[in-house]
N, C-alpha and C. Protein backbone atom coordinates (compact mmCIF):
# COMPACT_ATOMS: atom_id res chain seq x y z
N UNK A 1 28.07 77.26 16.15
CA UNK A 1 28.42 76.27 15.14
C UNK A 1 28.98 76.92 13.88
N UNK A 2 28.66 78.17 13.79
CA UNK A 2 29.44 78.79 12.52
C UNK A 2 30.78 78.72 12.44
N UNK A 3 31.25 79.16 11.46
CA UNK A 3 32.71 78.51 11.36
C UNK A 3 32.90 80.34 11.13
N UNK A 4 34.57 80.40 10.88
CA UNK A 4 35.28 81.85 10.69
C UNK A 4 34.69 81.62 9.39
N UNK A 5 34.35 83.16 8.78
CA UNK A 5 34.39 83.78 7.54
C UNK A 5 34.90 84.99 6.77
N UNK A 6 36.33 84.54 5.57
CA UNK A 6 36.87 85.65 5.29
C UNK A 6 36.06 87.24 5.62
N UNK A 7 37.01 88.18 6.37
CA UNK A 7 36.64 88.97 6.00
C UNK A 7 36.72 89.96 4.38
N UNK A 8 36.45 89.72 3.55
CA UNK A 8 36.52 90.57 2.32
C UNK A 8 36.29 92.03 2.05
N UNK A 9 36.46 92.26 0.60
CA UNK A 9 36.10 93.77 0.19
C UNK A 9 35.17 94.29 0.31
N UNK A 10 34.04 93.26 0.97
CA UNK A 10 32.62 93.60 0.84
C UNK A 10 32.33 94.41 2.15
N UNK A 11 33.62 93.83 3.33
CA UNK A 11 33.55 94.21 4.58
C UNK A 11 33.47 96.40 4.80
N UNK A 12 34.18 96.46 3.94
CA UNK A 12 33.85 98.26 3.77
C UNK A 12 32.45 98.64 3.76
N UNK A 13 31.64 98.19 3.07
CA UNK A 13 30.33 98.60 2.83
C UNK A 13 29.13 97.86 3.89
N UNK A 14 29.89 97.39 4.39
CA UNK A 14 29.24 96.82 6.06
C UNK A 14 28.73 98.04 6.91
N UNK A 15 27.46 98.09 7.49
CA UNK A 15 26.90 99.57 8.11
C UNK A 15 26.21 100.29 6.74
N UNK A 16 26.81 100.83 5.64
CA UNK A 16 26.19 101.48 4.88
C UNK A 16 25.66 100.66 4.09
N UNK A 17 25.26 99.91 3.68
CA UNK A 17 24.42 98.99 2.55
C UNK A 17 23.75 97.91 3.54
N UNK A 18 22.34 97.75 3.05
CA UNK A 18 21.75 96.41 3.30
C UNK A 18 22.68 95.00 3.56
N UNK A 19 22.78 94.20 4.63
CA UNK A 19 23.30 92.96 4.13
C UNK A 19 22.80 92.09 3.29
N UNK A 20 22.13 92.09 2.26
CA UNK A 20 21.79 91.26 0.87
C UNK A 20 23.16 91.54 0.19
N UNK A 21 23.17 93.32 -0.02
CA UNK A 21 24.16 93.31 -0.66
C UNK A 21 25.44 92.60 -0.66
N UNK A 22 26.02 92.67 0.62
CA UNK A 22 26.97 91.47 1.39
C UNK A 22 26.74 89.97 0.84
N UNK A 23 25.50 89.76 1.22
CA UNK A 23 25.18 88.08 1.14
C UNK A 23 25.65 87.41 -0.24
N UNK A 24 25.52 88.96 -1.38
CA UNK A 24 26.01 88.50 -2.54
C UNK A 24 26.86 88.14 -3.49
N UNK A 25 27.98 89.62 -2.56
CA UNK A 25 29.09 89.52 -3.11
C UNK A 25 30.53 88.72 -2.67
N UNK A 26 29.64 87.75 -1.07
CA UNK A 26 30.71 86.95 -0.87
C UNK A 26 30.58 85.72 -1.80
N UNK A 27 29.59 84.88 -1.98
CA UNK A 27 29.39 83.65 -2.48
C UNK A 27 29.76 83.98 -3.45
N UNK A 28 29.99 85.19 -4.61
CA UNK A 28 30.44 85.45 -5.91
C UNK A 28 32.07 85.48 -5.72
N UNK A 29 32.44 85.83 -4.89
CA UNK A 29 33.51 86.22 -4.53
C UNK A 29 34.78 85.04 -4.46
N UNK A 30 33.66 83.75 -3.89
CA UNK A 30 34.56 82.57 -3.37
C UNK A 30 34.31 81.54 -4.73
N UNK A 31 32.91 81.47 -5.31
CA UNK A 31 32.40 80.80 -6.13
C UNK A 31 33.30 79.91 -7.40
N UNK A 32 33.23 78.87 -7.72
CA UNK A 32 34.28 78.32 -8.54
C UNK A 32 32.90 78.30 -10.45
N UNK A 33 31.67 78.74 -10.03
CA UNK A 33 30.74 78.28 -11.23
C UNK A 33 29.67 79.03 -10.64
N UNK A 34 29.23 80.14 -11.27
CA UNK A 34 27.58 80.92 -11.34
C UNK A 34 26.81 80.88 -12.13
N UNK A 35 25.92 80.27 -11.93
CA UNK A 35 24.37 80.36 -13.01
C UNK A 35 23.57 81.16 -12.48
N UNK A 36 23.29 82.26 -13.30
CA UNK A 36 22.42 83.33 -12.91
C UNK A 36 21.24 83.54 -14.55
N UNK A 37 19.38 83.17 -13.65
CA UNK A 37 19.04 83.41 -15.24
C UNK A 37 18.14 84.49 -14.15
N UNK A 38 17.69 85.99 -15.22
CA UNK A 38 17.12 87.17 -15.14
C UNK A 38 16.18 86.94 -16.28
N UNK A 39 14.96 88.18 -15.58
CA UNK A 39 14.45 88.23 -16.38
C UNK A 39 13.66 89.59 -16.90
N UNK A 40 14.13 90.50 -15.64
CA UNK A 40 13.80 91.95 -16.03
C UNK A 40 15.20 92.94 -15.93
N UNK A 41 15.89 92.72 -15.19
CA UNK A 41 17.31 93.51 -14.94
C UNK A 41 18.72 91.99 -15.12
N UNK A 42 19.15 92.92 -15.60
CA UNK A 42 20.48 92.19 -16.33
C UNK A 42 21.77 92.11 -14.95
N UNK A 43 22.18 91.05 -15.02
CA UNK A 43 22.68 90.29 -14.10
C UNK A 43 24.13 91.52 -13.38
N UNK A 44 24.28 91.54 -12.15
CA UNK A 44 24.93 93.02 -11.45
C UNK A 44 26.38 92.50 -12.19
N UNK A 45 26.66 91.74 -12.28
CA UNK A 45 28.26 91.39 -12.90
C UNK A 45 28.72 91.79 -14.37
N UNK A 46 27.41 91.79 -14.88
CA UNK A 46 27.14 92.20 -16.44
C UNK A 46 27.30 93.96 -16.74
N UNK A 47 26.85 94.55 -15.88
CA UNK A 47 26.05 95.64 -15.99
C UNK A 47 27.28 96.92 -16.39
N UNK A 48 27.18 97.91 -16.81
CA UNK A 48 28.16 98.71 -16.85
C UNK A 48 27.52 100.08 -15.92
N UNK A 49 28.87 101.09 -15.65
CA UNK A 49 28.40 101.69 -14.45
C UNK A 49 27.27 102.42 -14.69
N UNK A 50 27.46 103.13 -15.71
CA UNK A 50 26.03 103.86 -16.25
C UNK A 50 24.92 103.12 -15.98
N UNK A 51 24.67 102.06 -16.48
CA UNK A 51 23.40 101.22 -16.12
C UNK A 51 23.13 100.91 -14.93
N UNK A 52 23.96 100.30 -14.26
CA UNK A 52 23.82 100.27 -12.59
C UNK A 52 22.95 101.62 -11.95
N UNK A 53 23.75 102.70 -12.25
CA UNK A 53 23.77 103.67 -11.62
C UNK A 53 22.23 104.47 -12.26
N UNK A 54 21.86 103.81 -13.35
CA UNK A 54 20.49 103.85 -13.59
C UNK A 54 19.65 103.22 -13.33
N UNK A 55 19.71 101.92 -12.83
CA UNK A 55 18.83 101.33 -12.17
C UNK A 55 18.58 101.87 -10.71
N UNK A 56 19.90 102.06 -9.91
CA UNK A 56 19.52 102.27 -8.33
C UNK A 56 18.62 103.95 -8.38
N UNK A 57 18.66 104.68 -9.54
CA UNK A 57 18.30 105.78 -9.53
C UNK A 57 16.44 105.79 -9.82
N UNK A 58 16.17 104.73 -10.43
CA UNK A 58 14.65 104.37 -10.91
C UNK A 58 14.01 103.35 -9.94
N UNK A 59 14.77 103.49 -8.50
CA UNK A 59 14.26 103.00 -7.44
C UNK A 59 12.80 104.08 -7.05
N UNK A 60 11.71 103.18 -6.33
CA UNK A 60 10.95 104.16 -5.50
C UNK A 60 10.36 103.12 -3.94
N UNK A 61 10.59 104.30 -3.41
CA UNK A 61 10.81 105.57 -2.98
C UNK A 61 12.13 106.00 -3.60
N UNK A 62 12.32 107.17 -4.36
CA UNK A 62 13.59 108.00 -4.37
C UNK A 62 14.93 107.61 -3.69
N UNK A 63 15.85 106.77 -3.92
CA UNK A 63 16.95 106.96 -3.24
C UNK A 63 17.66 108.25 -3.11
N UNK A 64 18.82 108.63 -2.26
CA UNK A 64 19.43 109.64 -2.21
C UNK A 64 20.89 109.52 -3.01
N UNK A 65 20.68 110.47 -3.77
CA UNK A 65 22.10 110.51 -4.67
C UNK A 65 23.01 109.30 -3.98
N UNK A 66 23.72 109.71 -2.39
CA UNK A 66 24.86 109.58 -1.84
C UNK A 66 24.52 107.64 -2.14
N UNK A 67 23.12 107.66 -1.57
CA UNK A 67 22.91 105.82 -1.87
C UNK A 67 23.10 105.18 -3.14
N UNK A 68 22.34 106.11 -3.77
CA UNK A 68 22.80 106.11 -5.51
C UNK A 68 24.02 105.15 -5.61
N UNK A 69 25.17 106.52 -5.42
CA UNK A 69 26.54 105.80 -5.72
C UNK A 69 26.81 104.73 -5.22
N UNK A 70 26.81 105.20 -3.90
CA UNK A 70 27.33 103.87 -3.04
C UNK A 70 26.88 102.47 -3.26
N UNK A 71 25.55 102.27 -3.76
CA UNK A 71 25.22 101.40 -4.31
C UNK A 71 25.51 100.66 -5.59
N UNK A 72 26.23 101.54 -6.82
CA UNK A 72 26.62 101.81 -7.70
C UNK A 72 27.78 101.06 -7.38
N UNK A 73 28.42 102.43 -6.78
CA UNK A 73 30.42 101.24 -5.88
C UNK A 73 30.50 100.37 -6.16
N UNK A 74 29.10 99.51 -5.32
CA UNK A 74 29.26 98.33 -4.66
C UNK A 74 29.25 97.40 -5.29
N UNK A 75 28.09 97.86 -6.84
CA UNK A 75 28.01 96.47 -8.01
C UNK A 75 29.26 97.08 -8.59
N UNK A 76 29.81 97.72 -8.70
CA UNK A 76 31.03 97.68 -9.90
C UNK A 76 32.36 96.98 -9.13
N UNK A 77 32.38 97.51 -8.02
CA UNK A 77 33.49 96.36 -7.07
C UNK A 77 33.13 95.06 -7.12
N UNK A 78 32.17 94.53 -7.70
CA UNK A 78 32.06 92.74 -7.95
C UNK A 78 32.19 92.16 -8.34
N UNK A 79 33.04 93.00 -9.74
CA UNK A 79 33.04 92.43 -11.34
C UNK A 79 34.25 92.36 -11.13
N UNK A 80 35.42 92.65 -10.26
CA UNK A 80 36.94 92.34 -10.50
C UNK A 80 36.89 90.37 -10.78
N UNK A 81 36.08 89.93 -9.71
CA UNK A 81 35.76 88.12 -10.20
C UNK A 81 36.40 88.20 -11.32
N UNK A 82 35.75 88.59 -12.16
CA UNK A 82 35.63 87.99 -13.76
C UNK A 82 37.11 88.42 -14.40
N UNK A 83 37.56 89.29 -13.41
CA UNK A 83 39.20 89.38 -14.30
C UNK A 83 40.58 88.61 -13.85
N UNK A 84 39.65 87.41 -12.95
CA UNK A 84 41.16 86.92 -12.10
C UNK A 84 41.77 85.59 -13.29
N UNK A 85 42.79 85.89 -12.77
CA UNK A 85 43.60 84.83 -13.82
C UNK A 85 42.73 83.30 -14.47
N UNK A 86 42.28 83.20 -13.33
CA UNK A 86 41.24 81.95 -13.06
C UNK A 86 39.85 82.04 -12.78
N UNK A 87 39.46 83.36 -13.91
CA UNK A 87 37.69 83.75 -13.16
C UNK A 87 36.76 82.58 -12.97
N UNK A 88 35.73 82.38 -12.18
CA UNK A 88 34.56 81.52 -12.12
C UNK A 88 33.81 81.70 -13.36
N UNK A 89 33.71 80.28 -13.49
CA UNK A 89 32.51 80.12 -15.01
C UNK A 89 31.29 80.76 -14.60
N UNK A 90 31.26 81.44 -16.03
CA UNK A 90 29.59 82.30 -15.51
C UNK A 90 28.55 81.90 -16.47
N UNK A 91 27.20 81.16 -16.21
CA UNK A 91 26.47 80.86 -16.80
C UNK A 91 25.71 81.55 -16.80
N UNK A 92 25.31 82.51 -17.71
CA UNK A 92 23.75 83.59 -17.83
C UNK A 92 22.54 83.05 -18.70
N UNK A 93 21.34 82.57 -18.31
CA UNK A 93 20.31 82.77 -19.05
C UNK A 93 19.60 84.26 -18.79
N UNK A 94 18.90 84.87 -19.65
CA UNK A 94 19.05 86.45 -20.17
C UNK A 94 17.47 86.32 -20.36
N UNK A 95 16.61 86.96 -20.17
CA UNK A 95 15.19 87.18 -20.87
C UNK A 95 15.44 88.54 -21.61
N UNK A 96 14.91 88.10 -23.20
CA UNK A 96 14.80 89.67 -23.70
C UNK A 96 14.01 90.58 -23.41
N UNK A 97 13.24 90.41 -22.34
CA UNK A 97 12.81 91.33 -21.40
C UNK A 97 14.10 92.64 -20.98
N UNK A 98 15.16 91.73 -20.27
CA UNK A 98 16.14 92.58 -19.52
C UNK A 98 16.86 93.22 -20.87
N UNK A 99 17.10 92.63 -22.15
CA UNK A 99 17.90 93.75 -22.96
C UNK A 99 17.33 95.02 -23.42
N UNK A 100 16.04 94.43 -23.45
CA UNK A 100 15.28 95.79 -23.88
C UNK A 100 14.74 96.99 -23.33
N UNK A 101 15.52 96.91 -21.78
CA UNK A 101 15.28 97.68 -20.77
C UNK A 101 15.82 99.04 -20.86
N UNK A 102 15.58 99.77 -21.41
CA UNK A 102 16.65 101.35 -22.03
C UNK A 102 17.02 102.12 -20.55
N UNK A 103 17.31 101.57 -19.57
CA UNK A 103 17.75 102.31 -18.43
C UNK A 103 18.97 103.04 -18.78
N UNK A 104 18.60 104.37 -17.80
CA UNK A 104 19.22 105.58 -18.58
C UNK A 104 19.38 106.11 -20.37
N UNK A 105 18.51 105.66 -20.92
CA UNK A 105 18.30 105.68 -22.25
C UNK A 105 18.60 105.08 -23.29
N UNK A 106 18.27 105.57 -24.66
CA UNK A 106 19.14 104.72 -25.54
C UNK A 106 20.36 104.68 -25.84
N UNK A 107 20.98 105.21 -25.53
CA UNK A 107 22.26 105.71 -25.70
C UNK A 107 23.03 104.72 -24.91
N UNK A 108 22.61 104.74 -23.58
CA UNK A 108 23.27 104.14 -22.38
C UNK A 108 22.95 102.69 -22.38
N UNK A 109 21.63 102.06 -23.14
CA UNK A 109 21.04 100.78 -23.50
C UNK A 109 22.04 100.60 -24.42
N UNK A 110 22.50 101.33 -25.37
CA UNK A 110 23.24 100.34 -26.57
C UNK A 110 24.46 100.16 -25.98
N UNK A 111 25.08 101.14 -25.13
CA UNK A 111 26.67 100.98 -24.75
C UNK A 111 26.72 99.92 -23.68
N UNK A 112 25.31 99.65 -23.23
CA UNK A 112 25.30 98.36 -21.82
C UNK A 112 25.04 97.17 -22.88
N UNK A 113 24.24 96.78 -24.18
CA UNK A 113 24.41 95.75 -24.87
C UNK A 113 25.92 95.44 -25.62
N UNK A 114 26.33 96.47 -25.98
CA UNK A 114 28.10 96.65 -26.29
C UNK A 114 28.87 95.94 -25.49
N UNK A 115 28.10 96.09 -24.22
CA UNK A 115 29.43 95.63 -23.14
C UNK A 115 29.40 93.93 -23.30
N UNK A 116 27.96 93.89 -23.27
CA UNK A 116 27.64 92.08 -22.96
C UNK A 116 28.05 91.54 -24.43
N UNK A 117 28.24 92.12 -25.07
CA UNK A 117 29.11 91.16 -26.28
C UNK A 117 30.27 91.12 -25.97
N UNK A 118 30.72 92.06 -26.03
CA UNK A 118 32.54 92.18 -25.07
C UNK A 118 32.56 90.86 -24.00
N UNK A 119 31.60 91.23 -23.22
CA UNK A 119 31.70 89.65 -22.07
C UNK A 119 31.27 88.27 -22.45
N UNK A 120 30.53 88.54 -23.24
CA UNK A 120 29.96 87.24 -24.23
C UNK A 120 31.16 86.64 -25.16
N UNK A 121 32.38 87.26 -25.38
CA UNK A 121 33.92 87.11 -25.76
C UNK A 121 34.83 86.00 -25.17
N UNK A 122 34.66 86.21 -23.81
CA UNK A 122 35.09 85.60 -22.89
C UNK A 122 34.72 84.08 -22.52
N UNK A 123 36.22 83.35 -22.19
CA UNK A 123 35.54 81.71 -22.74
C UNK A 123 35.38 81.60 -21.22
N UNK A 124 35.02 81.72 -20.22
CA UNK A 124 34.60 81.31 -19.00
C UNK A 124 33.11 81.92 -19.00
N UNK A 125 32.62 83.12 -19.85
CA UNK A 125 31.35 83.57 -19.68
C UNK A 125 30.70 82.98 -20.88
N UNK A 126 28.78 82.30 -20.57
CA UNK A 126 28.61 82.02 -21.74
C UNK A 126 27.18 82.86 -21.24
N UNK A 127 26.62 83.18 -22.10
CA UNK A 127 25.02 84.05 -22.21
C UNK A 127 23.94 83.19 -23.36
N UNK A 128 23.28 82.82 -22.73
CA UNK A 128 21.87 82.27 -23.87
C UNK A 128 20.29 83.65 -23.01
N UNK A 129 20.10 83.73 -24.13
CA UNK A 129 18.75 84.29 -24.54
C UNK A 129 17.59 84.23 -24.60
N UNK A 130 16.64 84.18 -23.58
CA UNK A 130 14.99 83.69 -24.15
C UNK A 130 14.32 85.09 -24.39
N UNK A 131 13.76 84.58 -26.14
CA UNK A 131 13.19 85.56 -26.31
C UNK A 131 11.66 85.43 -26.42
N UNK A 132 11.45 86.93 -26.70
CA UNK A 132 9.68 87.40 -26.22
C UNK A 132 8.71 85.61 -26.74
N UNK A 133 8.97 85.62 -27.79
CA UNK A 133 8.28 84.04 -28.83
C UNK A 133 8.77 83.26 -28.04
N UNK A 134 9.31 82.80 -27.19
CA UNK A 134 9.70 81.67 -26.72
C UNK A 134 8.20 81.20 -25.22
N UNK A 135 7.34 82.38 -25.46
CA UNK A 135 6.30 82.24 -24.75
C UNK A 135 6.90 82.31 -22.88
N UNK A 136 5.96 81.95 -22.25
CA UNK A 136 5.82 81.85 -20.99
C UNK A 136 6.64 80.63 -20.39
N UNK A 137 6.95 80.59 -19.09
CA UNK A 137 7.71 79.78 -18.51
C UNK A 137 7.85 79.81 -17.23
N UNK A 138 7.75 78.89 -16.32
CA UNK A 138 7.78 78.93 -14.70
C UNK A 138 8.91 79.61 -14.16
N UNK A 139 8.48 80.34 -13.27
CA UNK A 139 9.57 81.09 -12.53
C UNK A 139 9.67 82.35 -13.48
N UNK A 140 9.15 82.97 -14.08
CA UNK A 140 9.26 83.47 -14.86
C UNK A 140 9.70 85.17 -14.30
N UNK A 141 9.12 85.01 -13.23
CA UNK A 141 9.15 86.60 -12.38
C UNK A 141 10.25 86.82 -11.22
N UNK A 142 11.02 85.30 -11.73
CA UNK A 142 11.80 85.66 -10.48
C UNK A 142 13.66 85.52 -11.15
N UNK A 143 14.48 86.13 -10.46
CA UNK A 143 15.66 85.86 -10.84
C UNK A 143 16.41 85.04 -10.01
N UNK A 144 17.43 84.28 -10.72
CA UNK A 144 18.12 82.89 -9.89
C UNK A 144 19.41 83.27 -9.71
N UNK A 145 20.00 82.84 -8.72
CA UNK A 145 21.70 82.76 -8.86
C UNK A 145 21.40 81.32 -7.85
N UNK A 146 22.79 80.68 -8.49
CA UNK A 146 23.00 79.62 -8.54
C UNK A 146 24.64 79.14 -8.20
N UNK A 147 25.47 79.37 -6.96
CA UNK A 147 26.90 79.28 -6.97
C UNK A 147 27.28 77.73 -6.80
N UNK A 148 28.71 77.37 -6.90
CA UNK A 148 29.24 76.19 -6.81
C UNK A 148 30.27 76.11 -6.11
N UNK A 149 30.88 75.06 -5.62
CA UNK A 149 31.75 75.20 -5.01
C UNK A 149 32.90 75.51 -4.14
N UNK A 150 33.43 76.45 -4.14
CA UNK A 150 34.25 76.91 -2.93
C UNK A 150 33.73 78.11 -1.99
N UNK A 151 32.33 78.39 -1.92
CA UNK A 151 31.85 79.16 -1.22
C UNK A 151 31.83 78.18 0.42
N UNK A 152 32.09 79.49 1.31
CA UNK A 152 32.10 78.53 2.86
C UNK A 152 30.95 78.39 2.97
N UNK A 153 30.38 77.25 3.96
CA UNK A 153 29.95 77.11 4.74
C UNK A 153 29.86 77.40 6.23
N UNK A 154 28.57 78.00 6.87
CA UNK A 154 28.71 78.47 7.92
C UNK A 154 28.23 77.73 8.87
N UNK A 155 27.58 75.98 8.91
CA UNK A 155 27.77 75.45 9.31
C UNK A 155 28.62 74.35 9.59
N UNK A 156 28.13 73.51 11.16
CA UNK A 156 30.02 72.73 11.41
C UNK A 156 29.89 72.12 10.42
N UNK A 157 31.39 70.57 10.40
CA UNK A 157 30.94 69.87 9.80
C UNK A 157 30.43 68.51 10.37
N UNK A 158 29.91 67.26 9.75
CA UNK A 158 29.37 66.43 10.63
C UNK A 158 29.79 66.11 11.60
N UNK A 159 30.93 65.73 11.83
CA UNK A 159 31.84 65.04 12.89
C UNK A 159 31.63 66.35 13.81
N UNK A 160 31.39 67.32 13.81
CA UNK A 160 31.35 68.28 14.91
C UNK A 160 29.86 68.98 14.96
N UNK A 161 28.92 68.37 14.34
CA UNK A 161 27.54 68.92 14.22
C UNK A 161 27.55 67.09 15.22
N UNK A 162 27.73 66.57 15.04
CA UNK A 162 27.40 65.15 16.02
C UNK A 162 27.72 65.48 17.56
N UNK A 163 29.07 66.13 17.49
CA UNK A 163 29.37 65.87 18.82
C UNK A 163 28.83 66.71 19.51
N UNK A 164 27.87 68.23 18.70
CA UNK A 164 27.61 69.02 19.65
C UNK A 164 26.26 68.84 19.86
N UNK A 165 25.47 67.70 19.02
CA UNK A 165 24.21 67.31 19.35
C UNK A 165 23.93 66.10 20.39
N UNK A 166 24.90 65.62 20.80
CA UNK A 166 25.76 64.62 21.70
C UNK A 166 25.72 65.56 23.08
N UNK A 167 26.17 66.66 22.76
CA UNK A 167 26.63 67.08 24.38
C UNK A 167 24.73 67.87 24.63
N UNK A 168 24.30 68.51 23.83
CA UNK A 168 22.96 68.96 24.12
C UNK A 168 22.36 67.61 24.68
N UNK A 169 22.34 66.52 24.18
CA UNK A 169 21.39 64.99 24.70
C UNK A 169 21.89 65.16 26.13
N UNK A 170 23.33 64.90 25.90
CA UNK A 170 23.87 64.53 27.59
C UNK A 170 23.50 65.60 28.63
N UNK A 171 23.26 67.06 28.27
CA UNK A 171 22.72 67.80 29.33
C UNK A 171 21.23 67.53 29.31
N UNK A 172 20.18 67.11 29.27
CA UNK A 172 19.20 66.49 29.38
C UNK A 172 18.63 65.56 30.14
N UNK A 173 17.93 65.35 31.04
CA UNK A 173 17.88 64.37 32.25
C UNK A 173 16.83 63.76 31.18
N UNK A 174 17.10 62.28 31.46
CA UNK A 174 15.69 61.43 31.05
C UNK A 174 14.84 61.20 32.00
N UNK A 175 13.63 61.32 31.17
CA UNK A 175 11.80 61.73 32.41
C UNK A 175 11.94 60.49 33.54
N UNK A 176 12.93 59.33 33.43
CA UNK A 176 12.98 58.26 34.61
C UNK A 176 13.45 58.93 35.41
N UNK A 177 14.85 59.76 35.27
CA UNK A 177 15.54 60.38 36.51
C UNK A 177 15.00 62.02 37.25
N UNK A 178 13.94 62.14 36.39
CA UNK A 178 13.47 63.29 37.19
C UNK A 178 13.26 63.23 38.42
N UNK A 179 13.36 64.36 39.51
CA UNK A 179 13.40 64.28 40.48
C UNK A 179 11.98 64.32 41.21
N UNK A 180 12.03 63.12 42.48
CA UNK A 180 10.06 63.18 42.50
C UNK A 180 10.61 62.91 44.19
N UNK A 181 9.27 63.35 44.78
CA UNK A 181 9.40 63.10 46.44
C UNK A 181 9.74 61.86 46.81
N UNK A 182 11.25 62.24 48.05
CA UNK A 182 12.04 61.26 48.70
C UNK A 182 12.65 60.52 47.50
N UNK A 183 12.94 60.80 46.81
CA UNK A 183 13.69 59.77 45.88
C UNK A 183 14.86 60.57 45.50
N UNK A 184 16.17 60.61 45.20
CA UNK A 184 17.59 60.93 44.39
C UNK A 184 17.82 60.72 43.30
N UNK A 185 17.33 62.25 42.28
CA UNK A 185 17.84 61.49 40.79
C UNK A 185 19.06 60.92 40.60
N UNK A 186 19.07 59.79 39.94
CA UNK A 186 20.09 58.93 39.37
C UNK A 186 21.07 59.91 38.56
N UNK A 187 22.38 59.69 37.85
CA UNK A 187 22.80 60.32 36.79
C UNK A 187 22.47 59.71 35.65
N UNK A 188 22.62 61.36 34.83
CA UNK A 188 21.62 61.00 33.71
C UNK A 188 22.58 60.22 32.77
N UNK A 189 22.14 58.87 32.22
CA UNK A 189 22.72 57.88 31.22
C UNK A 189 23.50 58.81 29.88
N UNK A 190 24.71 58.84 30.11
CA UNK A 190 25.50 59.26 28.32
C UNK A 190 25.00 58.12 27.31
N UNK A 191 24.31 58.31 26.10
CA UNK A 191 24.68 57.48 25.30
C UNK A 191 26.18 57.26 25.10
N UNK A 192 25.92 55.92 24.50
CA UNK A 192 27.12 55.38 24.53
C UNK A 192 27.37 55.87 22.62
N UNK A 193 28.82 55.59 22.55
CA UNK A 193 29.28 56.45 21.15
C UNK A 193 28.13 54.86 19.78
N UNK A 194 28.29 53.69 20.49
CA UNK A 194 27.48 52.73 19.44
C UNK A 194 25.97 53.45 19.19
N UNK A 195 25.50 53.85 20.32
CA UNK A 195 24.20 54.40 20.41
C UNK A 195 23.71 55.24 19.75
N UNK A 196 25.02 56.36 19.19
CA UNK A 196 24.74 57.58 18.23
C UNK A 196 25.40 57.27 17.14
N UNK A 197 26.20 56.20 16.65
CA UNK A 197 26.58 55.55 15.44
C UNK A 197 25.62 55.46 14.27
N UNK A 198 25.25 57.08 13.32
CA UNK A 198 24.32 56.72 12.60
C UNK A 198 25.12 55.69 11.84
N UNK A 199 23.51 55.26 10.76
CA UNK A 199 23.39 54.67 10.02
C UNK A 199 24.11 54.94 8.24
N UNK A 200 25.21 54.29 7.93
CA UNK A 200 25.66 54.29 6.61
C UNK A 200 24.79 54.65 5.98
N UNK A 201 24.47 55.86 5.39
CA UNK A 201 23.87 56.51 4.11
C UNK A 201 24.81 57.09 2.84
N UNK A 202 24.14 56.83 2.24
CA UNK A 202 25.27 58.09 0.62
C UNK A 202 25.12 59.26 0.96
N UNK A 203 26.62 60.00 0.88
CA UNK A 203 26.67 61.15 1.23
C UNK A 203 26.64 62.08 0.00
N UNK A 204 25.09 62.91 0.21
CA UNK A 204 24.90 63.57 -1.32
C UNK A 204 25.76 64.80 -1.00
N UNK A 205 26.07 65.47 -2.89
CA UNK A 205 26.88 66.04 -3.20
C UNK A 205 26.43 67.02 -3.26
N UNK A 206 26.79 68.43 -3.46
CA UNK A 206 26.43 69.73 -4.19
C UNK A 206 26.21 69.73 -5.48
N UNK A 207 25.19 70.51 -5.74
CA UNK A 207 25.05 70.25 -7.46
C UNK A 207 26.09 71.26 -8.15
């Protein structure tokens, strides 16, 4: 039932990286609107290479240099999005948790807050802030992404999710025509197309 899916840039790093990594950078890739809120590491689109490349390094177990980079690569190849003629709106909520994160130091903390004003510039990117006083809040430990619109789908669509739940029924004998001593199962009854005629519902939207 899956449908074709571009192959993309992400397709290189196929075999050497986790597929999360993949999972992420297609829906960013196709996305027409991202809401992403963090709350300990600052969002991979945001990040500058130094910082990246300090986070995958303050992994444990130890990554290996070579993963290091390659991992590194992989978030900095994701950020071209944001330079297309027509980038996707990017919605960031930010915990000042994640700015105050000095990965790779201070030095490398002020030139990664440098950057997010530079992107905070940009009228398709907007960034809001919760800070430390703003107290506690649900979900608090977890980070969100949130895409819109032109990402595929890898399932059919109805008209072909019907017909192939249609042909699974029709290979199905009903328990009348099972076959029992001296008797000839019958053929098994097709519903008829009135029979699988759902019912008029509202067809909900994507948020």
């Amino acid at each position: 039932m899956a449908g074709s899916r571009e192959k993309g840039w992400w397709e290189v790093y196929r075999g050497q990286l986790r597929d999360d990594f993949l999972d992420i950078a297609e829906p960013e890739w196709h996305t027409r609107h991202l809401r992403i809120a963090t709350t300990v590491h600052l969002p991979g689109l945001l990040q500058t290479e130094e910082h990246g490349r300090a986070v995958f390094a303050a992994v444990v177990p130890p990554l290996a240099q070579t993963d290091v980079e390659l991992r590194t690569a992989h978030r900095i190849d994701r950020q071209p999005v944001l330079d297309r003629p027509e980038p996707p709106v990017l919605d960031t909520i930010i915990h000042e948790a994640a700015l105050r994160m000095e990965f790779g130091g201070a030095s490398a903390a002020k030139r990664q807050l440098e950057h997010l004003l530079q992107m905070s510039e940009r009228d398709a990117v907007t960034m809001r802030v919760i800070t430390v006083k703003a107290g506690g809040f649900p979900g608090a430990g977890q980070s969100v992404i949130h895409t819109e619109a032109a990402v595929p789908e890898s399932g059919a669509p109805p008209g072909a999710s019907r017909d192939f739940i249609r042909t699974l029924a029709n290979d199905l004998q009903e328990p009348s025509c099972r076959t029992s001593p001296g008797k000839t199962p019958s053929a098994a009854r097709a519903p008829t197309d009135s029979a699988w005629a759902p019912t008029p519902t509202a067809t909900p939207t994507q948020p």
